[in-house]
N, C-alpha and C. Protein backbone atom coordinates (compact mmCIF):
# COMPACT_ATOMS: atom_id res chain seq x y z
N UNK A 1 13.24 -13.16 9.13
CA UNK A 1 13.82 -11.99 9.78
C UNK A 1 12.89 -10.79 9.60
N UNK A 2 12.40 -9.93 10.41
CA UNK A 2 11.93 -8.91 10.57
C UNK A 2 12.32 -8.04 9.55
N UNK A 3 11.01 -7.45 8.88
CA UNK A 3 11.80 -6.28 7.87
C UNK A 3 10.73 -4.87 8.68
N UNK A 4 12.22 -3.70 7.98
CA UNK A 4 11.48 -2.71 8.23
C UNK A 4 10.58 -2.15 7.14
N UNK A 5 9.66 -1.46 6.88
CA UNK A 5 8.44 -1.37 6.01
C UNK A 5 8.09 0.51 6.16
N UNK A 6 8.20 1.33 4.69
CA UNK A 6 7.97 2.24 4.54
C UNK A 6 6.13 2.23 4.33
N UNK A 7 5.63 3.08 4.94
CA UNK A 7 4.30 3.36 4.29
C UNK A 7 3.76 4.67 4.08
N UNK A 8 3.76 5.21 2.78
CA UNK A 8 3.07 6.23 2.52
C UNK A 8 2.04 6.57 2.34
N UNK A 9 1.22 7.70 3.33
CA UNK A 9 -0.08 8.08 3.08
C UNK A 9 -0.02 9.82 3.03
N UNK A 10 -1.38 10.05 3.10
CA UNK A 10 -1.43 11.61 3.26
C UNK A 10 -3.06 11.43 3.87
N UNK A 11 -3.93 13.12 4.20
CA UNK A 11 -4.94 13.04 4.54
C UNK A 11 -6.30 12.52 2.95
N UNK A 12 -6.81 11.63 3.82
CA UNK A 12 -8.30 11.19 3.73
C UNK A 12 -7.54 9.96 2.60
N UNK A 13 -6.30 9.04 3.09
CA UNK A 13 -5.91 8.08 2.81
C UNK A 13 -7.05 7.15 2.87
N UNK A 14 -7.47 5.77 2.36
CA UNK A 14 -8.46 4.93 2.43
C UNK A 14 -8.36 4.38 3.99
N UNK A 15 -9.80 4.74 4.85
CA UNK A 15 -9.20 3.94 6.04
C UNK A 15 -8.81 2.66 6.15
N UNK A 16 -9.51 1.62 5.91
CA UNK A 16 -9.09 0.31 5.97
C UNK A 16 -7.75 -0.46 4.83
N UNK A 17 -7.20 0.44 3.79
CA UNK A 17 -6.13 0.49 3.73
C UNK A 17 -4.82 0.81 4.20
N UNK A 18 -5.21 1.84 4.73
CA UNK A 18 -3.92 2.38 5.87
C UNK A 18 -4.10 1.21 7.61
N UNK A 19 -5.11 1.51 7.53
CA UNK A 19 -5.18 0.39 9.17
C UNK A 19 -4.81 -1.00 9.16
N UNK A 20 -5.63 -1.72 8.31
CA UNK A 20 -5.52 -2.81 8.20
C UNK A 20 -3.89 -3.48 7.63
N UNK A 21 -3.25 -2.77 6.74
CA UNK A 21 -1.84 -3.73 6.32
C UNK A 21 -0.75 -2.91 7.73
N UNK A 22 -0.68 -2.03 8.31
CA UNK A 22 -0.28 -1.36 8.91
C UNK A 22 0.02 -2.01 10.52
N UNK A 23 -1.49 -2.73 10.76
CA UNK A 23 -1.66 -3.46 11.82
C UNK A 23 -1.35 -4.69 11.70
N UNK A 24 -1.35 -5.33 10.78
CA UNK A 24 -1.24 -6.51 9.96
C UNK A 24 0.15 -6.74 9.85
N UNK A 25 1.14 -6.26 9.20
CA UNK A 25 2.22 -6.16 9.18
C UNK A 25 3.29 -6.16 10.39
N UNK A 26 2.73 -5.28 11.31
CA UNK A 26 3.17 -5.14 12.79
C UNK A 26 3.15 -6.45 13.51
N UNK A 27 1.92 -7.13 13.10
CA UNK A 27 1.20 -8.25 13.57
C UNK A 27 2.31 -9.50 13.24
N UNK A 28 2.71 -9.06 12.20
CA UNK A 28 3.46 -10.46 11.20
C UNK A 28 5.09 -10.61 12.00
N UNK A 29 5.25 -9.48 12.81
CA UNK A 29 6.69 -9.27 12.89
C UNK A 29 7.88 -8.14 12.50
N UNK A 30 6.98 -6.92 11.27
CA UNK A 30 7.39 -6.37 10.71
C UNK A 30 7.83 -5.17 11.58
N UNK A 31 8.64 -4.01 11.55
CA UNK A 31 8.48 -2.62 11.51
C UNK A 31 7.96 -1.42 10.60
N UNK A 32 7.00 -0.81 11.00
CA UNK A 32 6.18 0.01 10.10
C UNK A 32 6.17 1.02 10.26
N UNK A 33 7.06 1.99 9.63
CA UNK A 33 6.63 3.59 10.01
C UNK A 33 5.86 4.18 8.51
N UNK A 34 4.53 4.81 9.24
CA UNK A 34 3.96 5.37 8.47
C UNK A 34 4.45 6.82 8.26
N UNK A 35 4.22 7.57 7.20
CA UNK A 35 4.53 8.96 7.08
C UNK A 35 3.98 9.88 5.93
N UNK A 36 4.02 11.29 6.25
CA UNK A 36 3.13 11.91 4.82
C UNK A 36 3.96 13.28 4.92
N UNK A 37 3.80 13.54 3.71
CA UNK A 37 4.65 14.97 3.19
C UNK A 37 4.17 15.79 3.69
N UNK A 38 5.36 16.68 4.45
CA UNK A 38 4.63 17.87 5.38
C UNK A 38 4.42 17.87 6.55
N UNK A 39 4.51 16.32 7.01
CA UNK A 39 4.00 15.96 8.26
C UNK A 39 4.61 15.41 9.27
N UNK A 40 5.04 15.57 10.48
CA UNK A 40 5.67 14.73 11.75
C UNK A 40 5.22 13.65 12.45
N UNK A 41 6.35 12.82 13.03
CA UNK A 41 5.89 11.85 14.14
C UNK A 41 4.62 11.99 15.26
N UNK A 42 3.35 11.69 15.19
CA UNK A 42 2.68 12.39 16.18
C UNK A 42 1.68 12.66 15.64
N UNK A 43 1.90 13.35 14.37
CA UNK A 43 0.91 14.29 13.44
C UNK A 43 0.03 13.30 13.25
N UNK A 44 -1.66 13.27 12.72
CA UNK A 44 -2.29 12.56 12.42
C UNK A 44 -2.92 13.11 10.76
N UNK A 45 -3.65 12.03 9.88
CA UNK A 45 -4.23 11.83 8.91
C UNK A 45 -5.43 11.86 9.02
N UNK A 46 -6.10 12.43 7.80
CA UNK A 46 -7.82 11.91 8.44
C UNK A 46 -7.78 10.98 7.46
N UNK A 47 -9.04 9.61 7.23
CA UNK A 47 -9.21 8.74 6.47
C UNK A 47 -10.24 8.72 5.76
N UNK A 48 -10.48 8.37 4.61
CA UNK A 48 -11.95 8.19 3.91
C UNK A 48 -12.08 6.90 4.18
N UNK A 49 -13.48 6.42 4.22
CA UNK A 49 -13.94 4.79 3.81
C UNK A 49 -14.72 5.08 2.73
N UNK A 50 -14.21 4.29 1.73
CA UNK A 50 -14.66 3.70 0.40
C UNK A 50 -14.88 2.87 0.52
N UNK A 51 -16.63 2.61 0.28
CA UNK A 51 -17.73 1.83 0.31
C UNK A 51 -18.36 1.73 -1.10
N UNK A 52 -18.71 0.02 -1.27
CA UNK A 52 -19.39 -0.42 -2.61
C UNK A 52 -20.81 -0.73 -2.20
N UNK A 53 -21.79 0.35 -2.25
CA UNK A 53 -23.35 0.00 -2.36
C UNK A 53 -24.04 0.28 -3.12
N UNK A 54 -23.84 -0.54 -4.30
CA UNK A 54 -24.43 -0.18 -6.05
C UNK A 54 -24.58 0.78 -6.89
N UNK A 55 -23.50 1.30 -6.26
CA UNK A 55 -23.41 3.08 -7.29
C UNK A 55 -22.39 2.25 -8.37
N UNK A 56 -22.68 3.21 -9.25
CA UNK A 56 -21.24 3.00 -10.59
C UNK A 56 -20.23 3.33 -10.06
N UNK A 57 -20.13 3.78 -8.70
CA UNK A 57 -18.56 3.97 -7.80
C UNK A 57 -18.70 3.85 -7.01
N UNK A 58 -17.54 3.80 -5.86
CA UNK A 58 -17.81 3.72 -4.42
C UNK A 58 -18.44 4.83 -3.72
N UNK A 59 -18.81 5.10 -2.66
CA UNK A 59 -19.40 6.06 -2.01
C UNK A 59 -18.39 6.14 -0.93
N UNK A 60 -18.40 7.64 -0.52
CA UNK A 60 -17.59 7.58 0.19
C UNK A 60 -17.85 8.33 1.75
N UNK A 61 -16.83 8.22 2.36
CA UNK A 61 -17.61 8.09 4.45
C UNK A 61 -16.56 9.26 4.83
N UNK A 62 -16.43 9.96 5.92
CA UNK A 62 -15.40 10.34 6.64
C UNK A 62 -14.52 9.19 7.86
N UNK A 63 -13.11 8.66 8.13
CA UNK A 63 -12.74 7.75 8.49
C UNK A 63 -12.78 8.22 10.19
N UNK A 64 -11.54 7.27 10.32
CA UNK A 64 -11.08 7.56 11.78
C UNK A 64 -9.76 8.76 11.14
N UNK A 65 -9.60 8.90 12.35
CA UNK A 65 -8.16 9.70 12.11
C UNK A 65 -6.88 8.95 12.54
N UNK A 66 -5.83 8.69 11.53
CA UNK A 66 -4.75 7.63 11.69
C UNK A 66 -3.42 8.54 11.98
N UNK A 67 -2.19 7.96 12.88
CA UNK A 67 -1.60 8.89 13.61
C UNK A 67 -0.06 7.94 13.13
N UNK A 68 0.70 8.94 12.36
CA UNK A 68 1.96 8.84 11.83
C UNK A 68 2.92 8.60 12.91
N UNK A 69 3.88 7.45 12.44
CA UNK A 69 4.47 6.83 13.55
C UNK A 69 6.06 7.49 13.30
N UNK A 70 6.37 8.40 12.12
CA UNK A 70 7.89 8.69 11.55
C UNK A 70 7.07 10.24 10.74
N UNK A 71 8.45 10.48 11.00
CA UNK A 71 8.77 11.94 10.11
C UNK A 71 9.07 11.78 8.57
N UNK A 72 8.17 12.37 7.63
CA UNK A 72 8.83 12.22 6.48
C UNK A 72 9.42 12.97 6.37
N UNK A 73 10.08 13.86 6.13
CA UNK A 73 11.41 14.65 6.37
C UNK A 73 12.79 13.44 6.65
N UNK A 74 12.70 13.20 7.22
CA UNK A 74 14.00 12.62 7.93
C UNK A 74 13.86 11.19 7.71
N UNK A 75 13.08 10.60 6.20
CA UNK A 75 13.20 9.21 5.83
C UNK A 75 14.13 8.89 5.23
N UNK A 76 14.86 8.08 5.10
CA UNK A 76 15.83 7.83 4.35
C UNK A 76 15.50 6.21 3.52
N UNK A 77 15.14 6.16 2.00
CA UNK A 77 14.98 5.32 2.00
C UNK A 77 15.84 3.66 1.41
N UNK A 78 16.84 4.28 1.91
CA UNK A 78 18.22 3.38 1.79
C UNK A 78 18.18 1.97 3.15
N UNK A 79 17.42 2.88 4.02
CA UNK A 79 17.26 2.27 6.02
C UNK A 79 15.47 1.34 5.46
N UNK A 80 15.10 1.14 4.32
CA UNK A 80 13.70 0.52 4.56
C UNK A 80 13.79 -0.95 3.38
N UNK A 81 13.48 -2.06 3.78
CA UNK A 81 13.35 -3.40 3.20
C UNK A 81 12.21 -3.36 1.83
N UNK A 82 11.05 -2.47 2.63
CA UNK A 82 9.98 -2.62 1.23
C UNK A 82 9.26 -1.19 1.97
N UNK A 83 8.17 -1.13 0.70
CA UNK A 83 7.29 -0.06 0.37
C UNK A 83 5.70 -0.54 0.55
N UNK A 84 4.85 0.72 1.07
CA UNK A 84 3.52 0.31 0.62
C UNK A 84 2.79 1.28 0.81
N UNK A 85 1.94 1.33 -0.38
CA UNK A 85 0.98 2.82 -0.44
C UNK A 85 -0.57 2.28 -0.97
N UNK A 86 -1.03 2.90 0.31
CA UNK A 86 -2.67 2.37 0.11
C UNK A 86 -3.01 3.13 -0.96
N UNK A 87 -4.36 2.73 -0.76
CA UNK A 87 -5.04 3.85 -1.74
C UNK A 87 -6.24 5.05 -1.11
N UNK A 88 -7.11 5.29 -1.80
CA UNK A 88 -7.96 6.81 -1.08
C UNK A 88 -7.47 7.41 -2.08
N UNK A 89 -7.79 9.11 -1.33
CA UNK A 89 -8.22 10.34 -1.95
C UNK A 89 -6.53 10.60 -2.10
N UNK A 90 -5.57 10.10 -1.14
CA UNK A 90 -4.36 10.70 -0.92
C UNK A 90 -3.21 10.29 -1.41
N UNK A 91 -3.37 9.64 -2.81
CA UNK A 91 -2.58 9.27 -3.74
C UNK A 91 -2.47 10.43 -5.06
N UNK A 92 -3.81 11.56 -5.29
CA UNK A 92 -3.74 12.12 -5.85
C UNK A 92 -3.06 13.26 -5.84
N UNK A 93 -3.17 13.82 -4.37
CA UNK A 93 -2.07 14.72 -4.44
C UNK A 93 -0.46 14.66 -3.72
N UNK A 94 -0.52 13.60 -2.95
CA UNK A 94 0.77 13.09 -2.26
C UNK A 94 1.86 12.94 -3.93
N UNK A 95 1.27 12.57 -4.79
CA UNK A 95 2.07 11.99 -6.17
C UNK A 95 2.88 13.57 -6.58
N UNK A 96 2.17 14.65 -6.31
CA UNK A 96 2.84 16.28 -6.74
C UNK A 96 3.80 15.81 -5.76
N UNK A 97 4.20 15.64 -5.02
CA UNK A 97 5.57 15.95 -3.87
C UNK A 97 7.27 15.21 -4.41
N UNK A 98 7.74 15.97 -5.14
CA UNK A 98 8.91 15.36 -5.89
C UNK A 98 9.86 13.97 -4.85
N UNK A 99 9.95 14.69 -3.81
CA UNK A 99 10.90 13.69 -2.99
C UNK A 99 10.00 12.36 -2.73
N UNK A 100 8.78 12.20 -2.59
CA UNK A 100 8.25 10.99 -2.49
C UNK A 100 8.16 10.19 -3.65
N UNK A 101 8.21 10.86 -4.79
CA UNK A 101 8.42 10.06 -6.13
C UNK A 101 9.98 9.31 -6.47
N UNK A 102 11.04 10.04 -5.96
CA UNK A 102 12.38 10.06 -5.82
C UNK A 102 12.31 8.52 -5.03
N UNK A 103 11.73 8.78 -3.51
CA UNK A 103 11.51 7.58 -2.61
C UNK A 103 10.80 6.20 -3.34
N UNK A 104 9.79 6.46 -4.02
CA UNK A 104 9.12 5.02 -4.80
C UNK A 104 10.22 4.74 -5.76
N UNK A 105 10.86 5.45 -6.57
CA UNK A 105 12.10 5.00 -7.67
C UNK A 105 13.08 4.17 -7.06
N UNK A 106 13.33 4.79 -5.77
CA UNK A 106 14.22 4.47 -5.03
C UNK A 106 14.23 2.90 -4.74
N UNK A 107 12.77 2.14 -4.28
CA UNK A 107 12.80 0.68 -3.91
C UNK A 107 12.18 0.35 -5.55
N UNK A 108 12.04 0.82 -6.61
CA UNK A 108 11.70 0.57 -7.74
C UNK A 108 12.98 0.07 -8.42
N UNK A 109 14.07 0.95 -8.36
CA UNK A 109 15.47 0.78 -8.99
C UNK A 109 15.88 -0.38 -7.95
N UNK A 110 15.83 -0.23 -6.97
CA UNK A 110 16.73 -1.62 -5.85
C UNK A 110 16.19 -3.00 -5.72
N UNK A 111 14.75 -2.69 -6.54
CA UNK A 111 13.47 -4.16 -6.66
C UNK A 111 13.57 -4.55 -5.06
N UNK A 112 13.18 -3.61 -4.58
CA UNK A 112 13.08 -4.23 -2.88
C UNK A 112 11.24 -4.26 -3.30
N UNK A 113 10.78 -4.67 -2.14
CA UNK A 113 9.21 -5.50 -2.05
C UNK A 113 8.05 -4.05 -2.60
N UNK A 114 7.41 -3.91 -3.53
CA UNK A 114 5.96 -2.83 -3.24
C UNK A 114 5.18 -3.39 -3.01
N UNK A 115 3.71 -2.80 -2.45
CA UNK A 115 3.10 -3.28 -2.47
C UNK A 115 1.77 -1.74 -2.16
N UNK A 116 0.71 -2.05 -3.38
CA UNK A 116 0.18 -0.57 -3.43
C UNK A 116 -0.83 -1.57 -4.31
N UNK A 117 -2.20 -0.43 -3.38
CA UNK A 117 -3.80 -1.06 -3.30
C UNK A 117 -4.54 0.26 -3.74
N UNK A 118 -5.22 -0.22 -4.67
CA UNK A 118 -6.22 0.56 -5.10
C UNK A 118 -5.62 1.78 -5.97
N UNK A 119 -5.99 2.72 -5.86
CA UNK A 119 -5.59 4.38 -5.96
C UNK A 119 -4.05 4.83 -5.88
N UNK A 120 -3.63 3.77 -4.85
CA UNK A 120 -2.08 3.34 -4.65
C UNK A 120 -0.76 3.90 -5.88
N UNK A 121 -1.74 2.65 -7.24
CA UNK A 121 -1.08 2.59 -8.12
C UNK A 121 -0.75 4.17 -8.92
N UNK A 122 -1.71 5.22 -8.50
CA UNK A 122 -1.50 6.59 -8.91
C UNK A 122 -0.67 7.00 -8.81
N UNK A 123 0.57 6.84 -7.66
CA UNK A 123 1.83 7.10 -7.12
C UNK A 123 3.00 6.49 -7.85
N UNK A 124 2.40 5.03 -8.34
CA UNK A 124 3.35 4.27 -9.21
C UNK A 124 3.80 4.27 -10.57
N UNK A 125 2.18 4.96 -11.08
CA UNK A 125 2.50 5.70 -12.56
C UNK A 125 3.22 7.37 -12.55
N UNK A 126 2.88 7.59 -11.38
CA UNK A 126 3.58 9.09 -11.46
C UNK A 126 5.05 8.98 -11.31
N UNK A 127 5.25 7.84 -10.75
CA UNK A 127 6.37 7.72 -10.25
C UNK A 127 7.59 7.10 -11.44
N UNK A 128 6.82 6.89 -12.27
CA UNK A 128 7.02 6.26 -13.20
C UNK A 128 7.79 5.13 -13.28
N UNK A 129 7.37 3.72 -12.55
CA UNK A 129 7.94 2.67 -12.56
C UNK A 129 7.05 1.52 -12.90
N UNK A 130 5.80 2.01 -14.02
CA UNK A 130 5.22 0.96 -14.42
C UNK A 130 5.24 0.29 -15.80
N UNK A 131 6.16 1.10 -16.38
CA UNK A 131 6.35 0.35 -17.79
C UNK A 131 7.06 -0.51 -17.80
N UNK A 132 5.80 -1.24 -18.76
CA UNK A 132 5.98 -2.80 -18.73
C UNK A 132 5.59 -4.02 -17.88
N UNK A 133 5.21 -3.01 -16.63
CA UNK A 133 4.49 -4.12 -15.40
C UNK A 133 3.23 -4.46 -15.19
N UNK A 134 2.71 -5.68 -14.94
CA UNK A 134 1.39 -6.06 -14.80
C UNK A 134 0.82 -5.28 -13.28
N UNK A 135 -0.25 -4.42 -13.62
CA UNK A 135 -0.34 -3.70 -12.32
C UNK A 135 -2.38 -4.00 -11.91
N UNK A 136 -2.87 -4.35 -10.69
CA UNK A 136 -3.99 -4.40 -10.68
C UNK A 136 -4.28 -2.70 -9.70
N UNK A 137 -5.48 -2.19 -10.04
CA UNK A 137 -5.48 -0.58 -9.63
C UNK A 137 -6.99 -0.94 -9.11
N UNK A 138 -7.55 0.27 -8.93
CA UNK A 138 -9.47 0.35 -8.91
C UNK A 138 -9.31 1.03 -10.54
N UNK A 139 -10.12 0.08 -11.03
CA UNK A 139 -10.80 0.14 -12.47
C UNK A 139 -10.76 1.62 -12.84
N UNK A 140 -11.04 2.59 -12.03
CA UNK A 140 -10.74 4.05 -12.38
C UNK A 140 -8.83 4.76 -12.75
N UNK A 141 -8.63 3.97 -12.22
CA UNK A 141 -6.72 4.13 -12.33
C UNK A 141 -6.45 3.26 -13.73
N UNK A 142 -7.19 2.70 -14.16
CA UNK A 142 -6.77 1.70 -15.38
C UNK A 142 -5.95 2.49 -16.52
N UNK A 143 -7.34 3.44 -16.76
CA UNK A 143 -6.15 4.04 -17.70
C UNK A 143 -4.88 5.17 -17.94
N UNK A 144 -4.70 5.04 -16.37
CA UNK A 144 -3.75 6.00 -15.88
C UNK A 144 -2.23 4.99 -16.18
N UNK A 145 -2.72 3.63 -15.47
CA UNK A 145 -2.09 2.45 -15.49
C UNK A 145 -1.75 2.87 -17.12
N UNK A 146 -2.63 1.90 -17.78
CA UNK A 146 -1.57 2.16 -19.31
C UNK A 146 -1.58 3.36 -20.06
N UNK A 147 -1.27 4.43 -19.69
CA UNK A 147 -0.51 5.83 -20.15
C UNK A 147 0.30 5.72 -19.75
N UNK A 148 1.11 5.03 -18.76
CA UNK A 148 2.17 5.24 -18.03
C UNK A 148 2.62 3.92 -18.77
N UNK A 149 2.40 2.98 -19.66
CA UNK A 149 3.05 2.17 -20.21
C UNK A 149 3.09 0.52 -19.06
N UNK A 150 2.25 0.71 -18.53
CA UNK A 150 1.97 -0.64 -17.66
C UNK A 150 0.98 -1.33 -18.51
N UNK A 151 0.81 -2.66 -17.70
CA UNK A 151 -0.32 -3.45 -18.60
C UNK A 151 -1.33 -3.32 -17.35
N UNK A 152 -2.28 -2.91 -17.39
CA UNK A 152 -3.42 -3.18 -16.49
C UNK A 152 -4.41 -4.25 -16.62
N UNK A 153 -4.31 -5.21 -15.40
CA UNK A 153 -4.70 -6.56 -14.92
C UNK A 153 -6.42 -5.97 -14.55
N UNK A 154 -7.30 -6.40 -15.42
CA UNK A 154 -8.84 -5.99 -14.12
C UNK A 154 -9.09 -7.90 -13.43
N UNK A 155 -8.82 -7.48 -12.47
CA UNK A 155 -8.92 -9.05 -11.38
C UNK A 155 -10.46 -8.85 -10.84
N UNK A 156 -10.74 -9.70 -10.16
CA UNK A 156 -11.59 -9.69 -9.01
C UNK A 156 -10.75 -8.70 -7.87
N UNK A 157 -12.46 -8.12 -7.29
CA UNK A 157 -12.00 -7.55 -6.14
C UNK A 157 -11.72 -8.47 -4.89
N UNK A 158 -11.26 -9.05 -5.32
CA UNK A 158 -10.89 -10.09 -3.80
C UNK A 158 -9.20 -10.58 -4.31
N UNK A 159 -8.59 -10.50 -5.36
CA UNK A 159 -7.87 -10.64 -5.75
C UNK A 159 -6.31 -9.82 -5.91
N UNK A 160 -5.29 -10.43 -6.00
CA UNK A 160 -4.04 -9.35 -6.04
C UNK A 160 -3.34 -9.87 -6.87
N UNK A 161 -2.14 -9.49 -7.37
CA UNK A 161 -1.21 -10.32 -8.49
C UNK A 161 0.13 -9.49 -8.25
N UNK A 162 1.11 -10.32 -8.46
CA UNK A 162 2.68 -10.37 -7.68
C UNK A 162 3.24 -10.29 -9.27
N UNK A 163 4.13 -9.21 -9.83
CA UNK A 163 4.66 -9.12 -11.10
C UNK A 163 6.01 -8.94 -10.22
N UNK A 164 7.08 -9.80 -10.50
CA UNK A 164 8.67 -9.67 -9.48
C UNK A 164 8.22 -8.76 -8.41
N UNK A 165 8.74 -7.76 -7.63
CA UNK A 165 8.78 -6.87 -6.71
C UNK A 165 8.08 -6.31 -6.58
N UNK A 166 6.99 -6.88 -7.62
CA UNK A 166 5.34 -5.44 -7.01
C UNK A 166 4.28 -6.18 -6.95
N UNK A 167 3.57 -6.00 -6.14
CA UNK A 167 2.26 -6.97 -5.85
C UNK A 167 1.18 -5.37 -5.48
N UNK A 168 0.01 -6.00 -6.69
CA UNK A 168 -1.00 -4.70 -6.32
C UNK A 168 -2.66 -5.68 -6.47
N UNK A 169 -3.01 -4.75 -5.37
CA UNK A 169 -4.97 -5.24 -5.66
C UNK A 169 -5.94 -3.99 -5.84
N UNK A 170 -6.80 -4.43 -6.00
CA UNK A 170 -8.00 -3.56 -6.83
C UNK A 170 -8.34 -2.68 -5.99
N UNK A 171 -8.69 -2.97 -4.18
CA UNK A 171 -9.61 -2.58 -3.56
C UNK A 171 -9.62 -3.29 -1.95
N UNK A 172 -9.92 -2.61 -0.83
CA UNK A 172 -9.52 -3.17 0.36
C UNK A 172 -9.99 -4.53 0.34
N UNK A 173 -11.11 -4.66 -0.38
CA UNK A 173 -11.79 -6.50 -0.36
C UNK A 173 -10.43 -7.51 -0.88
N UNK A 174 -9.57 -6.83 -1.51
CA UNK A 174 -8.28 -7.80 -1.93
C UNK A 174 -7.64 -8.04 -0.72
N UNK A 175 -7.73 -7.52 0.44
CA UNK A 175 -6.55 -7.52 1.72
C UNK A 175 -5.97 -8.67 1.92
N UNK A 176 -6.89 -9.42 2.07
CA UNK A 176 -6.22 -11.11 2.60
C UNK A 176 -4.86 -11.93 1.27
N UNK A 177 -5.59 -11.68 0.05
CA UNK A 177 -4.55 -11.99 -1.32
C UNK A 177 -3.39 -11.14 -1.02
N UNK A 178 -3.89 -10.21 -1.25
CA UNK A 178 -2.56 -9.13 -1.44
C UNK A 178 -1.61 -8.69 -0.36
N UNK A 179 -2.16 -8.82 0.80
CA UNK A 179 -1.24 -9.03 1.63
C UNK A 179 -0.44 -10.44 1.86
N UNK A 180 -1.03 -11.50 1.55
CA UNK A 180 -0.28 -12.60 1.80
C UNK A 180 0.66 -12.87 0.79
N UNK A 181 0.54 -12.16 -0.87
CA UNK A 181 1.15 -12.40 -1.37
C UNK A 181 2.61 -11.34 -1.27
N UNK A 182 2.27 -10.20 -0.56
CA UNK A 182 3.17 -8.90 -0.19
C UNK A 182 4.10 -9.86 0.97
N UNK A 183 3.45 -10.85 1.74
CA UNK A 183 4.32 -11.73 3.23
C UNK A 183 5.44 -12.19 2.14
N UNK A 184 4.99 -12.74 0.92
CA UNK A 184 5.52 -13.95 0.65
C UNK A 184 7.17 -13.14 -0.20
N UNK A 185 6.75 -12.25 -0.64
CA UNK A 185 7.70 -11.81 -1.12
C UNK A 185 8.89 -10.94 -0.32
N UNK A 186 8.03 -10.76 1.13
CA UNK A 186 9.04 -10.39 2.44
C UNK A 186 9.56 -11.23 2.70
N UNK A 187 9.38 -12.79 2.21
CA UNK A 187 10.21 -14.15 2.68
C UNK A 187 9.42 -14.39 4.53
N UNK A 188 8.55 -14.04 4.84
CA UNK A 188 7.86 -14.18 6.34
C UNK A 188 6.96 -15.42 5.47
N UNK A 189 6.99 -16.27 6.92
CA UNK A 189 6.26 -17.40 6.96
C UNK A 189 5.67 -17.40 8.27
N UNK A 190 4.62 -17.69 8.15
CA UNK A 190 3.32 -17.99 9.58
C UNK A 190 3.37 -19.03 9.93
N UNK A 191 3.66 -19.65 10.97
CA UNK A 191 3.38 -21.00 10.87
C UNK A 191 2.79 -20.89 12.10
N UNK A 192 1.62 -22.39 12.38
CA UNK A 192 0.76 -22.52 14.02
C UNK A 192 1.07 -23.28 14.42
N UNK A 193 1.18 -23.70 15.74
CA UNK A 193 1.41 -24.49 16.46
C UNK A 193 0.32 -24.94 17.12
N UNK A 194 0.29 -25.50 17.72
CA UNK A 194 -1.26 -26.33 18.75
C UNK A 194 -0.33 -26.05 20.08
N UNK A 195 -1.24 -25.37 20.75
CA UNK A 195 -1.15 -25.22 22.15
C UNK A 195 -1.05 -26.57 22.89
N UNK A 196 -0.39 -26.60 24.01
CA UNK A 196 0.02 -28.05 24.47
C UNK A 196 -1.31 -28.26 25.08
N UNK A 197 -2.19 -27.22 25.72
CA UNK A 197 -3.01 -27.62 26.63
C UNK A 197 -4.15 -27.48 25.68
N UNK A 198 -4.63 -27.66 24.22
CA UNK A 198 -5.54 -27.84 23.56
C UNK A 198 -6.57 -29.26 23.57
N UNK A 199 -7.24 -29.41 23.48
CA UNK A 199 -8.19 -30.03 23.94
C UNK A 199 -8.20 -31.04 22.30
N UNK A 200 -8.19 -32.48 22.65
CA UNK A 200 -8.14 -33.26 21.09
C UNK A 200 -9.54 -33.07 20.36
């Protein structure tokens, strides 16, 4: 069954975090309204790309500009199945906005689905729903991760890990893990068929 799907961003969100599960999700069957504090249906985001080319950190790009599909104002998050907050620049200050912390408690207390990549997890310690949970972040959030009383997982960047209701990865290179393991806990299954007129 189709779920509906909260996603929180703000400006210079990670681009290929916000695009990719966003489109992906839509793709699967889902409903996705994106939204950011302050901001309307219509309104757009700008994006960073965070890029790994042998610095001791990522380097970083100016994105596309990504265009909010819901009002945060007028979310209610009683009306949403699961959660998901990329990562980027816009976890650091989206986390000051009291009512969006209220909103992550909210599917935190109800154990409906998270699912938060990278920088993500900044929102989750502020939010304070990581004590005690195995959380994977970008290696720079680690020890934000355990101040907040989480256990921080360092995985591969291609990797994600599912602790009950929260599934988090390191870095957009996790997409394919961490989103499939985010399907699995939506209860969505893919299945293919062979076209009748496929060729043996």
């Amino acid at each position: 069954m189709p779920k509906k799907i909260l996603m929180l961003v703000g400006d210079f969100v990670e681009d290929y975090e916000v695009m990719v599960p966003f489109q992906a999700l839509q793709i699967a069957g889902h409903e996705v309204h994106a939204v950011c504090p302050d901001k309307k249906a219509g309104d757009k985001v700008r994006t960073a790309i965070h890029d790994f080319e042998g610095d001791q950190t990522y380097s970083e790009k100016r994105g596309h500009d990504f265009a909010l599909n819901a009002t945060f104002a007028d979310i209610d998050p009683q009306n949403y199945d699961a959660l998901v907050i990329p990562g980027g620049r816009a976890p650091e200050y989206i986390r000051l906005n009291q009512r969006l912390l209220d909103i992550v408690r909210h599917f935190a207390q109800a154990r409906k689905p998270i699912a938060a990549i990278c920088h993500g997890a900044q929102v989750l310690t502020a939010a304070g729903v990581v004590q005690g949970r195995k959380i994977s972040a970008y290696p720079a959030v680690g020890p934000e991760v355990v101040a907040a009383g989480g256990e921080y997982k360092q995985i591969g960047f291609t990797e994600a890990i599912t602790d009950d209701n929260l599934v988090t990865g390191p870095a957009w290179t996790a997409h394919v893990e961490w989103l499939r393991q985010f399907l699995a806990l939506l209860g969505t299954r893919i299945t293919h068929e062979e076209s009748a007129g496929a060729a043996a």
